[in-house]
C-alpha atoms as a PDB file:
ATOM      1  CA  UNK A   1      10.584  -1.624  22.730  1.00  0.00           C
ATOM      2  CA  UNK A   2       7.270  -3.815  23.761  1.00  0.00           C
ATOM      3  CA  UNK A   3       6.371  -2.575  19.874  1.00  0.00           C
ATOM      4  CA  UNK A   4       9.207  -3.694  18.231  1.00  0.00           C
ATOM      5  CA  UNK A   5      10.346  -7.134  19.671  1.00  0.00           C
ATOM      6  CA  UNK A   6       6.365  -7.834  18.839  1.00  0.00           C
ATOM      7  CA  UNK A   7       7.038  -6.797  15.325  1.00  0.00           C
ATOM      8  CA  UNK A   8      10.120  -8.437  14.962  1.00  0.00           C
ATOM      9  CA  UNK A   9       8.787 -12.033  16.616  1.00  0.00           C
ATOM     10  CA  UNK A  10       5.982 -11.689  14.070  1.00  0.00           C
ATOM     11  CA  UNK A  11       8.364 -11.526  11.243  1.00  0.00           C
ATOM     12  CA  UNK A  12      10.127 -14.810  12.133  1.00  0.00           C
ATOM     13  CA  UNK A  13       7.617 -16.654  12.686  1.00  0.00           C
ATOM     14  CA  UNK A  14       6.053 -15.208   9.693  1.00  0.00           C
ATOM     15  CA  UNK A  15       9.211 -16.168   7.850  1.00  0.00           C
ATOM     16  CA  UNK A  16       9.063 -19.853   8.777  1.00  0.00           C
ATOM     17  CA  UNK A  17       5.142 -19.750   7.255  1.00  0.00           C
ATOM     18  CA  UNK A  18       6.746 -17.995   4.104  1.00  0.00           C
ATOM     19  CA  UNK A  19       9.617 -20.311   3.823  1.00  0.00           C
ATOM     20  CA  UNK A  20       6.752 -23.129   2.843  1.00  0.00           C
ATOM     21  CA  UNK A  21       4.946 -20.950   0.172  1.00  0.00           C
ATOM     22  CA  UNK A  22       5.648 -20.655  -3.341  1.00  0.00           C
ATOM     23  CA  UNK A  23       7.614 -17.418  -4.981  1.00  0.00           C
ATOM     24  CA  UNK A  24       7.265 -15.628  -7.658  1.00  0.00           C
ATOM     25  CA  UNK A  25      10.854 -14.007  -8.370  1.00  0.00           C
ATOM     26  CA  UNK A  26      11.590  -9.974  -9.396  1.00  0.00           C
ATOM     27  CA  UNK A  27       8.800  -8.342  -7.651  1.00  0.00           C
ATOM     28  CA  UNK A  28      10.094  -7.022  -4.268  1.00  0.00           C
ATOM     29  CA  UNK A  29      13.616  -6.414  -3.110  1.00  0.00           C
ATOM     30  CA  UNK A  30      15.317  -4.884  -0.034  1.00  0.00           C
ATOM     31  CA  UNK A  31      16.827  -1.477  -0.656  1.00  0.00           C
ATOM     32  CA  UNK A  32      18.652   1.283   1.266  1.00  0.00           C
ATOM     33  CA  UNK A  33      18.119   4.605   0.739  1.00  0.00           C
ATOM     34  CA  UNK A  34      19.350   7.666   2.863  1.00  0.00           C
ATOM     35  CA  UNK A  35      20.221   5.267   5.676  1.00  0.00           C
ATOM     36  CA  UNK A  36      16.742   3.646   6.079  1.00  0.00           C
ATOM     37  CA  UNK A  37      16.065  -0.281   4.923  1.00  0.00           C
ATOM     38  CA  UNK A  38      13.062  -0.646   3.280  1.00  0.00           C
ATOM     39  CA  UNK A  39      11.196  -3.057   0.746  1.00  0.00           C
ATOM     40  CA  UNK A  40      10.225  -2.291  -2.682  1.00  0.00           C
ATOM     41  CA  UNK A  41       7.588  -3.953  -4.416  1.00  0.00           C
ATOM     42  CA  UNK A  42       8.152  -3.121  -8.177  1.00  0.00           C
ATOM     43  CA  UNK A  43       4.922  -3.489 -10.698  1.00  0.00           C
ATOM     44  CA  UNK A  44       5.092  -2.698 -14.411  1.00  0.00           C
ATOM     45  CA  UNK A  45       2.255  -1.906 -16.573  1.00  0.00           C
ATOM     46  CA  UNK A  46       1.953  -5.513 -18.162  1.00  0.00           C
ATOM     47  CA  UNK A  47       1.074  -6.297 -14.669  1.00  0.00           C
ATOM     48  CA  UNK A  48      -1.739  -4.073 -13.921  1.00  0.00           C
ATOM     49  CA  UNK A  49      -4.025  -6.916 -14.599  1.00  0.00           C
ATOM     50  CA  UNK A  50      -2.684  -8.852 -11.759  1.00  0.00           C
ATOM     51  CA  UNK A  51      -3.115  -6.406  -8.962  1.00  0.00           C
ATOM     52  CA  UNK A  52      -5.867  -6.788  -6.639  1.00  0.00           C
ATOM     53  CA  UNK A  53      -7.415  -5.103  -3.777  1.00  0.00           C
ATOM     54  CA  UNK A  54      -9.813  -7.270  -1.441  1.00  0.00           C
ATOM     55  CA  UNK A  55     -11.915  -6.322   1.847  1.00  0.00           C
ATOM     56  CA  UNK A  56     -14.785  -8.849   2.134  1.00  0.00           C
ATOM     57  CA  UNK A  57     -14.831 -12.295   0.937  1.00  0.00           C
ATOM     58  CA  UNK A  58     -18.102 -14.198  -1.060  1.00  0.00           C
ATOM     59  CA  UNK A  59     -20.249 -13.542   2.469  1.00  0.00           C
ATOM     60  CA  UNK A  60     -19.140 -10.127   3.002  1.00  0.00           C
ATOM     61  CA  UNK A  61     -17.123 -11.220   5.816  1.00  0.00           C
ATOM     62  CA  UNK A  62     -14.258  -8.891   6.329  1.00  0.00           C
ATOM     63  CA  UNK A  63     -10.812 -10.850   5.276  1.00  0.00           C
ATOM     64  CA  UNK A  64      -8.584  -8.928   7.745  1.00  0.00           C
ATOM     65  CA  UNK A  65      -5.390 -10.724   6.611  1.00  0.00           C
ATOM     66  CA  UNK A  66      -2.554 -12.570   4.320  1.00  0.00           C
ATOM     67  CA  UNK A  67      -4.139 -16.055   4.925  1.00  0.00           C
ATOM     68  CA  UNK A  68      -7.690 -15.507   4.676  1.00  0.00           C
ATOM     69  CA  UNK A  69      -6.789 -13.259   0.838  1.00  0.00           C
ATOM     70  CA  UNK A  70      -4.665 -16.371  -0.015  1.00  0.00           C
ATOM     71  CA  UNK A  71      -7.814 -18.556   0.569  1.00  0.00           C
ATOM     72  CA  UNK A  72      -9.820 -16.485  -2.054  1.00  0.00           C
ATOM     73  CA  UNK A  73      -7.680 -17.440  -5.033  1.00  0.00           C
ATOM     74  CA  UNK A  74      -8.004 -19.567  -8.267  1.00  0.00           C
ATOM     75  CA  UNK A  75      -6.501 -22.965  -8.876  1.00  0.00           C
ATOM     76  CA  UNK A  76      -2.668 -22.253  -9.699  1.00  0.00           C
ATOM     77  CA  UNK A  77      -2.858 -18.247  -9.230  1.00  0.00           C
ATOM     78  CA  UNK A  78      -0.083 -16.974  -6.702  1.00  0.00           C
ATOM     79  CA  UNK A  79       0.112 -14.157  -4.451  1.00  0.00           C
ATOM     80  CA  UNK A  80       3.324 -12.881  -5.340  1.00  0.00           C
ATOM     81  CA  UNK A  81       2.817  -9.721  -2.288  1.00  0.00           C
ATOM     82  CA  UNK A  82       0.437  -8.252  -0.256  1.00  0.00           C
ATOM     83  CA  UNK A  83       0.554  -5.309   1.414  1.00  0.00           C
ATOM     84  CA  UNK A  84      -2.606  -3.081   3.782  1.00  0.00           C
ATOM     85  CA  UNK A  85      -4.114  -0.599   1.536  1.00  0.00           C
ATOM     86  CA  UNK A  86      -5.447   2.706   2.955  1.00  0.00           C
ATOM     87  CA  UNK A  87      -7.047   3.606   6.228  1.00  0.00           C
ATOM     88  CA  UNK A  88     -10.431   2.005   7.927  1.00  0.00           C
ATOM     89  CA  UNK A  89     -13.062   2.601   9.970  1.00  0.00           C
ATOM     90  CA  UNK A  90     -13.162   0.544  13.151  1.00  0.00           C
ATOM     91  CA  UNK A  91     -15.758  -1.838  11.592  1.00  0.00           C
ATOM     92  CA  UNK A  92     -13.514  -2.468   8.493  1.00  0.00           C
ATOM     93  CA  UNK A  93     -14.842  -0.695   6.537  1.00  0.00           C
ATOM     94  CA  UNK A  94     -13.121   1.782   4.122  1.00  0.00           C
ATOM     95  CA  UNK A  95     -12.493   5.891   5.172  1.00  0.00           C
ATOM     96  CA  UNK A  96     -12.612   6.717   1.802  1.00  0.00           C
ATOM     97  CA  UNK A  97     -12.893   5.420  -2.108  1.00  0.00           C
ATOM     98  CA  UNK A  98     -12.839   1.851  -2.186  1.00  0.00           C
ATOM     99  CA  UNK A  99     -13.059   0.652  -5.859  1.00  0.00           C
ATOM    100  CA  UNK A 100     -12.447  -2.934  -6.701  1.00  0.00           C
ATOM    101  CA  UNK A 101     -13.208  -5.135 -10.156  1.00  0.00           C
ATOM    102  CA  UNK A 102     -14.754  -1.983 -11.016  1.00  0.00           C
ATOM    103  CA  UNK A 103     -17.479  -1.717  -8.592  1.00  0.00           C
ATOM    104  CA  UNK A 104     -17.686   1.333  -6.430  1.00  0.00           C
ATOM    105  CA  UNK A 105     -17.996   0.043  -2.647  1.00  0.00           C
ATOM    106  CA  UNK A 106     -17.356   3.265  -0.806  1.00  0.00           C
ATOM    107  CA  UNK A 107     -17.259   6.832  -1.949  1.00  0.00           C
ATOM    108  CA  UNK A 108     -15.035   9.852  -2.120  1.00  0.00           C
ATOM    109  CA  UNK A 109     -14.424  11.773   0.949  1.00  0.00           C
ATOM    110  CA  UNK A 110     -12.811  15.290  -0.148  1.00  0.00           C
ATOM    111  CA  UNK A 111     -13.304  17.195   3.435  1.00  0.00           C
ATOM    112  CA  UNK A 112     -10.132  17.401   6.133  1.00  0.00           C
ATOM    113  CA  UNK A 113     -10.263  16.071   9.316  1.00  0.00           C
ATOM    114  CA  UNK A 114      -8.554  14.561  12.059  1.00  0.00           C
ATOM    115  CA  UNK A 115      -5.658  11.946  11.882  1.00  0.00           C
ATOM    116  CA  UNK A 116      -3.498  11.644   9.057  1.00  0.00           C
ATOM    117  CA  UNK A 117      -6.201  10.953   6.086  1.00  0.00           C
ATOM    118  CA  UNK A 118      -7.690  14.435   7.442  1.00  0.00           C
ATOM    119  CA  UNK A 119      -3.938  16.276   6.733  1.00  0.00           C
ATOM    120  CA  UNK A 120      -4.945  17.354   3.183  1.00  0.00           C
ATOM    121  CA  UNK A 121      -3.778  16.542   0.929  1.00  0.00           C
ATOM    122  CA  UNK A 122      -4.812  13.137   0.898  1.00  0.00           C
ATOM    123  CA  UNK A 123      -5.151  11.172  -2.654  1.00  0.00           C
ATOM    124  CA  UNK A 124      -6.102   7.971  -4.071  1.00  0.00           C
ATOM    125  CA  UNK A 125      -4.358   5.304  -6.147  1.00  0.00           C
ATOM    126  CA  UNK A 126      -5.598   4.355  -9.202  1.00  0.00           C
ATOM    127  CA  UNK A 127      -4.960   1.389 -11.686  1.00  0.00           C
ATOM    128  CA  UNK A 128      -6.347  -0.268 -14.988  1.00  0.00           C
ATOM    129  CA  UNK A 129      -7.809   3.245 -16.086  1.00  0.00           C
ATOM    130  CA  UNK A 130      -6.482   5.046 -19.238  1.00  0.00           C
ATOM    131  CA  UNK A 131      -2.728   4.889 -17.954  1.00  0.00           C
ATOM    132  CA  UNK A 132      -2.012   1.615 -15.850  1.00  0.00           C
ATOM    133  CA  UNK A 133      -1.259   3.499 -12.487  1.00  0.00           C
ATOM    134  CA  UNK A 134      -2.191   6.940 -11.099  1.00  0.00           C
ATOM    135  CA  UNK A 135      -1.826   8.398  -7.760  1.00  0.00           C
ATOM    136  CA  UNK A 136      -4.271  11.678  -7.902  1.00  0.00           C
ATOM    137  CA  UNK A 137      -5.007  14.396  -4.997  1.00  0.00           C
ATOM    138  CA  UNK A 138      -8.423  13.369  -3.799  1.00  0.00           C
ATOM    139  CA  UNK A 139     -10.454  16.914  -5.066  1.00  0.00           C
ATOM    140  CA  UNK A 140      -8.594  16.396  -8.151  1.00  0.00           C
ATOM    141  CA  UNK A 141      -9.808  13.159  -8.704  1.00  0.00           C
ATOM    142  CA  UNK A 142     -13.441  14.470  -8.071  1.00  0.00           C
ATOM    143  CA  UNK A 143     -13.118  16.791 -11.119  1.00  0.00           C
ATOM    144  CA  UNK A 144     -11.254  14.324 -13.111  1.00  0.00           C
ATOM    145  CA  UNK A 145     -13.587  11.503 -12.671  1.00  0.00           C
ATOM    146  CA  UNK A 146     -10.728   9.232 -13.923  1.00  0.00           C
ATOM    147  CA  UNK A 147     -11.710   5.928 -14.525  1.00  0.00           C
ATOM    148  CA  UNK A 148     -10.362   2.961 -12.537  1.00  0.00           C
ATOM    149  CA  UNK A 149     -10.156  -0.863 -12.091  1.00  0.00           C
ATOM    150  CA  UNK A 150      -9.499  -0.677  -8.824  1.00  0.00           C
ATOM    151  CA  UNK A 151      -9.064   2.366  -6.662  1.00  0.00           C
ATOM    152  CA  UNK A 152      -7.701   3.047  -2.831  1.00  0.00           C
ATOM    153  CA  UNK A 153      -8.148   6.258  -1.084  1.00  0.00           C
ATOM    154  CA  UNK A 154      -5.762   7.297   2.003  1.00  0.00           C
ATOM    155  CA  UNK A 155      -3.722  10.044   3.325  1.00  0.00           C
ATOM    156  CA  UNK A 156      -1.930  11.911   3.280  1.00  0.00           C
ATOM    157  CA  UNK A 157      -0.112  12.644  -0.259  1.00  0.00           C
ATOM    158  CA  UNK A 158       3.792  12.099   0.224  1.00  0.00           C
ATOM    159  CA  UNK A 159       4.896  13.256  -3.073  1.00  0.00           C
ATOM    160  CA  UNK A 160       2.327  15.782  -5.076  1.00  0.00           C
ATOM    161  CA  UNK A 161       3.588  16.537  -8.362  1.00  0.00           C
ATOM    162  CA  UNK A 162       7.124  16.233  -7.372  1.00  0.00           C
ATOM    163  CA  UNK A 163       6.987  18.040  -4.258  1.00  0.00           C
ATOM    164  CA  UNK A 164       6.996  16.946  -0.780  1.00  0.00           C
ATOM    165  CA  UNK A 165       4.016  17.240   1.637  1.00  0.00           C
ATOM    166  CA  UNK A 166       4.123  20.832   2.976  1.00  0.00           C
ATOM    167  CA  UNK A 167       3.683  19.434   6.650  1.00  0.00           C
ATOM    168  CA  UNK A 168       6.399  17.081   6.595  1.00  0.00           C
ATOM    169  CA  UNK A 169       9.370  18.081   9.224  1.00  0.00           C
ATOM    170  CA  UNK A 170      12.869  17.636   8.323  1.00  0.00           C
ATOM    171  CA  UNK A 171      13.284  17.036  12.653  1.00  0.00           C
ATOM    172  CA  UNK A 172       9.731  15.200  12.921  1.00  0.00           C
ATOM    173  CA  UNK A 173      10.004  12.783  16.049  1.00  0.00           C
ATOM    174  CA  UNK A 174       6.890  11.325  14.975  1.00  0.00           C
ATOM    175  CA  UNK A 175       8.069   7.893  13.535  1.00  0.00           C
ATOM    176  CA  UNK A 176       6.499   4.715  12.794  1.00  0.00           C
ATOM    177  CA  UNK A 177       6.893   1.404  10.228  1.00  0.00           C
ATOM    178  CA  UNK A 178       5.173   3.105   7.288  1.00  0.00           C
ATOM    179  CA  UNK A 179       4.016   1.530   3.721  1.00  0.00           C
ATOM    180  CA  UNK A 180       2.607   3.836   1.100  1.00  0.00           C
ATOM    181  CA  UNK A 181       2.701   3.686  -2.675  1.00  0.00           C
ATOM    182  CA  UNK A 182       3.908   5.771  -5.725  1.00  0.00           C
ATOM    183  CA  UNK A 183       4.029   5.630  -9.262  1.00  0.00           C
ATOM    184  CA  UNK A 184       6.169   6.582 -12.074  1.00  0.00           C
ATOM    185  CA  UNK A 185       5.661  10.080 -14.443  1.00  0.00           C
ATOM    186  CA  UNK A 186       4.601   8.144 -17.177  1.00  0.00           C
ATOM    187  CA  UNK A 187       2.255   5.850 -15.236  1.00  0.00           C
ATOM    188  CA  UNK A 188       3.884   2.670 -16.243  1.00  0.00           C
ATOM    189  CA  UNK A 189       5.180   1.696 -12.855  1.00  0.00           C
ATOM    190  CA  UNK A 190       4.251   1.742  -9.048  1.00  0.00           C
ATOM    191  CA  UNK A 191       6.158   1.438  -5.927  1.00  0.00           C
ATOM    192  CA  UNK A 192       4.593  -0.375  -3.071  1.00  0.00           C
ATOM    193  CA  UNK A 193       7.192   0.211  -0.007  1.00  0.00           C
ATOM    194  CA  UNK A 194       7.441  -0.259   3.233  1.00  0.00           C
ATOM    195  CA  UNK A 195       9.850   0.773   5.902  1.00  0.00           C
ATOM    196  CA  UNK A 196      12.119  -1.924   7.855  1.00  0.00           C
ATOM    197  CA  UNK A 197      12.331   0.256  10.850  1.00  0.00           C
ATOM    198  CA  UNK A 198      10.194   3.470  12.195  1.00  0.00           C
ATOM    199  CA  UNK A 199      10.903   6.403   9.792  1.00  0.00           C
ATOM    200  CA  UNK A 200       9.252   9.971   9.566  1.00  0.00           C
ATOM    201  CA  UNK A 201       6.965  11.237   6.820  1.00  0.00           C
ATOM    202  CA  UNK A 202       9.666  13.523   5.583  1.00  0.00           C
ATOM    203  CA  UNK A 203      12.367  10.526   5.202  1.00  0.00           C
ATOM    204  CA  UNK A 204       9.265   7.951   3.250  1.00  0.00           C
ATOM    205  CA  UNK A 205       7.749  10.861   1.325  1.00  0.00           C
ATOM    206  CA  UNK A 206      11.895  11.429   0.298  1.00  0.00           C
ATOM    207  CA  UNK A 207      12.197   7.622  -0.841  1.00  0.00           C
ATOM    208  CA  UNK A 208       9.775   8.431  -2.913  1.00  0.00           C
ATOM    209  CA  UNK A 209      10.427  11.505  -4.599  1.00  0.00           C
ATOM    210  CA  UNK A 210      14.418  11.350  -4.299  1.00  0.00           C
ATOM    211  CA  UNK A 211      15.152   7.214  -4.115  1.00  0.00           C
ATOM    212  CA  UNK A 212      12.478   6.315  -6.755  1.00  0.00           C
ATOM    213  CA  UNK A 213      11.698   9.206  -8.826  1.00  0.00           C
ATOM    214  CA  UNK A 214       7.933   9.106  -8.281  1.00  0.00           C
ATOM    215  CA  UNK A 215       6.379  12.257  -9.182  1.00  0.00           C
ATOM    216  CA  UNK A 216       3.229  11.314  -7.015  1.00  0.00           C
ATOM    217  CA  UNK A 217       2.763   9.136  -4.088  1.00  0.00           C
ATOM    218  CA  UNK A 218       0.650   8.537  -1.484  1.00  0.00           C
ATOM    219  CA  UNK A 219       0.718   7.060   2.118  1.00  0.00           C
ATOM    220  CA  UNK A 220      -1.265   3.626   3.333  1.00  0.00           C
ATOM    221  CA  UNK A 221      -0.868   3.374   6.441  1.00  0.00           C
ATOM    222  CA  UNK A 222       2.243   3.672   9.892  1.00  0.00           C
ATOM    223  CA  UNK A 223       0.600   1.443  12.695  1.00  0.00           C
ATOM    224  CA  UNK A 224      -0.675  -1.226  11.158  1.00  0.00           C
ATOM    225  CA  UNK A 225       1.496  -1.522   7.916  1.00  0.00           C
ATOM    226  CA  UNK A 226       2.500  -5.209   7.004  1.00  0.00           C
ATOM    227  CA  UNK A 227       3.945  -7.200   3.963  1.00  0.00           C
ATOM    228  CA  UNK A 228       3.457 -10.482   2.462  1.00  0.00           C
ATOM    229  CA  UNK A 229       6.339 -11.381   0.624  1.00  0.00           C
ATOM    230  CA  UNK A 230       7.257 -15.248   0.209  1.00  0.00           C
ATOM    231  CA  UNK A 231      10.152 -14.830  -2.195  1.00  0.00           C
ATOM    232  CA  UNK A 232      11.594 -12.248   1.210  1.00  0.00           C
ATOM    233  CA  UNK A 233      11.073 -15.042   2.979  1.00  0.00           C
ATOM    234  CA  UNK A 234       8.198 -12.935   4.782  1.00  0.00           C
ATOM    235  CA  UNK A 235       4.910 -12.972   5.826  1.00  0.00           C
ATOM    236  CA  UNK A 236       3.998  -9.977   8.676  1.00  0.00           C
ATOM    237  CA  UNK A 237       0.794 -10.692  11.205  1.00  0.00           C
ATOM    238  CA  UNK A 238      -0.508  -8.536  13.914  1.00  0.00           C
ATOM    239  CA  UNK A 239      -3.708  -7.075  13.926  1.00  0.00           C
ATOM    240  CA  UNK A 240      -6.739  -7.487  11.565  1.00  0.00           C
ATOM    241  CA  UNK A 241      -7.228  -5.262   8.381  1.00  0.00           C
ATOM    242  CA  UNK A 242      -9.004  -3.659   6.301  1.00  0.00           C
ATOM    243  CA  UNK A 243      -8.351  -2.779   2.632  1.00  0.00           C
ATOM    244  CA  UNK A 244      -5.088  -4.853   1.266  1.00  0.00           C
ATOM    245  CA  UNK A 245      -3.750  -4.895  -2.415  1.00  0.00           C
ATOM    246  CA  UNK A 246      -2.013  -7.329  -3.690  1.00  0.00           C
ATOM    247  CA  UNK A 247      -0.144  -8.491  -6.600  1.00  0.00           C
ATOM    248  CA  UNK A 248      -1.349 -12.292  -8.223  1.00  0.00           C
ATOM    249  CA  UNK A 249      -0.079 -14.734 -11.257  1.00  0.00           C
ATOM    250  CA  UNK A 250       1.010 -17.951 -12.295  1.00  0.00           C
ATOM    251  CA  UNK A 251       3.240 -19.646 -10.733  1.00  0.00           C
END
């Protein structure tokens, strides 16, 4: 309960912030599916050029947040939504691939382990490579050597090829706030969600593959996750972060 009225105070007075920020319409919406509220963030391929992941800013100083990622941006260029990207070590610093502008800031991590990135198998998303989004099983990817733009590695995979995880529960009573991300067949679309309310892996993985139609997705993040959204009126805080993706234009 201590959890949740924290939450929920940080999204009003994150709303207020919001409220004063300008929108850029059509990219997230509020959606029901299977009696779970979430929010969709909804990116086409002509806007794969717009997507962003940041960590560090110009000193290398870790970002950790909405604010600071706003700060970073050109004269007139928007953030549209933000959302944390993957999993981090307790300095900041990325578990696994971390690609971004092209540059290679962390590498590939294919073994298990503990904690959900460890519950194989994990993936990484993928944009601005030969199709405009991927979401590919981390060994995969290592044969593959797909090229990418920018590139986030967590765990685990919701969706793989269509399927469920095979260690999600239908009666899980693990739940938490969860974001994660999946992409269309064809590659021309990704789904950045998050949940409005504590959900298991089995009911997000299902948004996914049943509510969206995503033949692959994969899982950021269920104790930290956060949005920036000014046209929802919302703008999460709480702890810092590490990785966070982000979508950026005109306004």
């Amino acid at each position: 309960m201590k959890i949740d009225l924290k939450r929920r105070l940080g999204l009003a007075l994150g709303a207020l912030v919001a409220m004063t920020l300008p929108a850029m319409a059509g990219i997230c919406e509020k959606r029901d599916f299977d009696g779970q509220g979430y929010v969709i963030c909804t990116l086409d391929a002509t806007q794969e050029p717009g997507l962003k992941l940041w960590l560090n800013d110009a000193e290398g100083n870790v970002l950790g947040d909405f604010f600071s990622v706003k700060k970073t941006l050109g004269e007139g260029e928007v953030l549209a939504f933000a959302m944390n990207a993957g999993m981090y070590h307790p300095d900041y610093s990325p578990v696994g691939l971390y690609v971004s502008d092209g540059t290679k800031e962390h590498d590939l991590v294919t073994a298990g382990g503990g904690g959900n990135f460890g519950m194989l198998p994990n993936g990484v998303f993928c944009a601005g490579g030969t199709r405009p989004y991927q979401v590919v099983e981390s060994r995969a990817f290592k044969q593959a050597q797909p090229q990418c733009r920018i590139a986030t590695q967590s765990g685990p995979m919701l969706v793989i090829d269509g399927a469920l995880h095979p260690r999600f529960l239908v009666d899980s009573d693990s739940r938490h706030i969860r974001n994660g991300v999946g992409v269309s067949p064809d590659g021309q679309t990704a789904w950045f969600a998050i949940s409005d309310d504590e959900v298991t892996f089995h009911e997000f993985g299902r948004l996914f593959k049943d509510g969206l139609g995503a033949r692959d997705a994969l899982y950021f993040d269920g104790s930290i996750s956060r949005l920036y959204s000014p046209e929802l009126r919302r703008s999460d805080f709480g702890r810092r972060l590490g990785p966070i993706i982000g979508y950026t234009g005109k306004n």
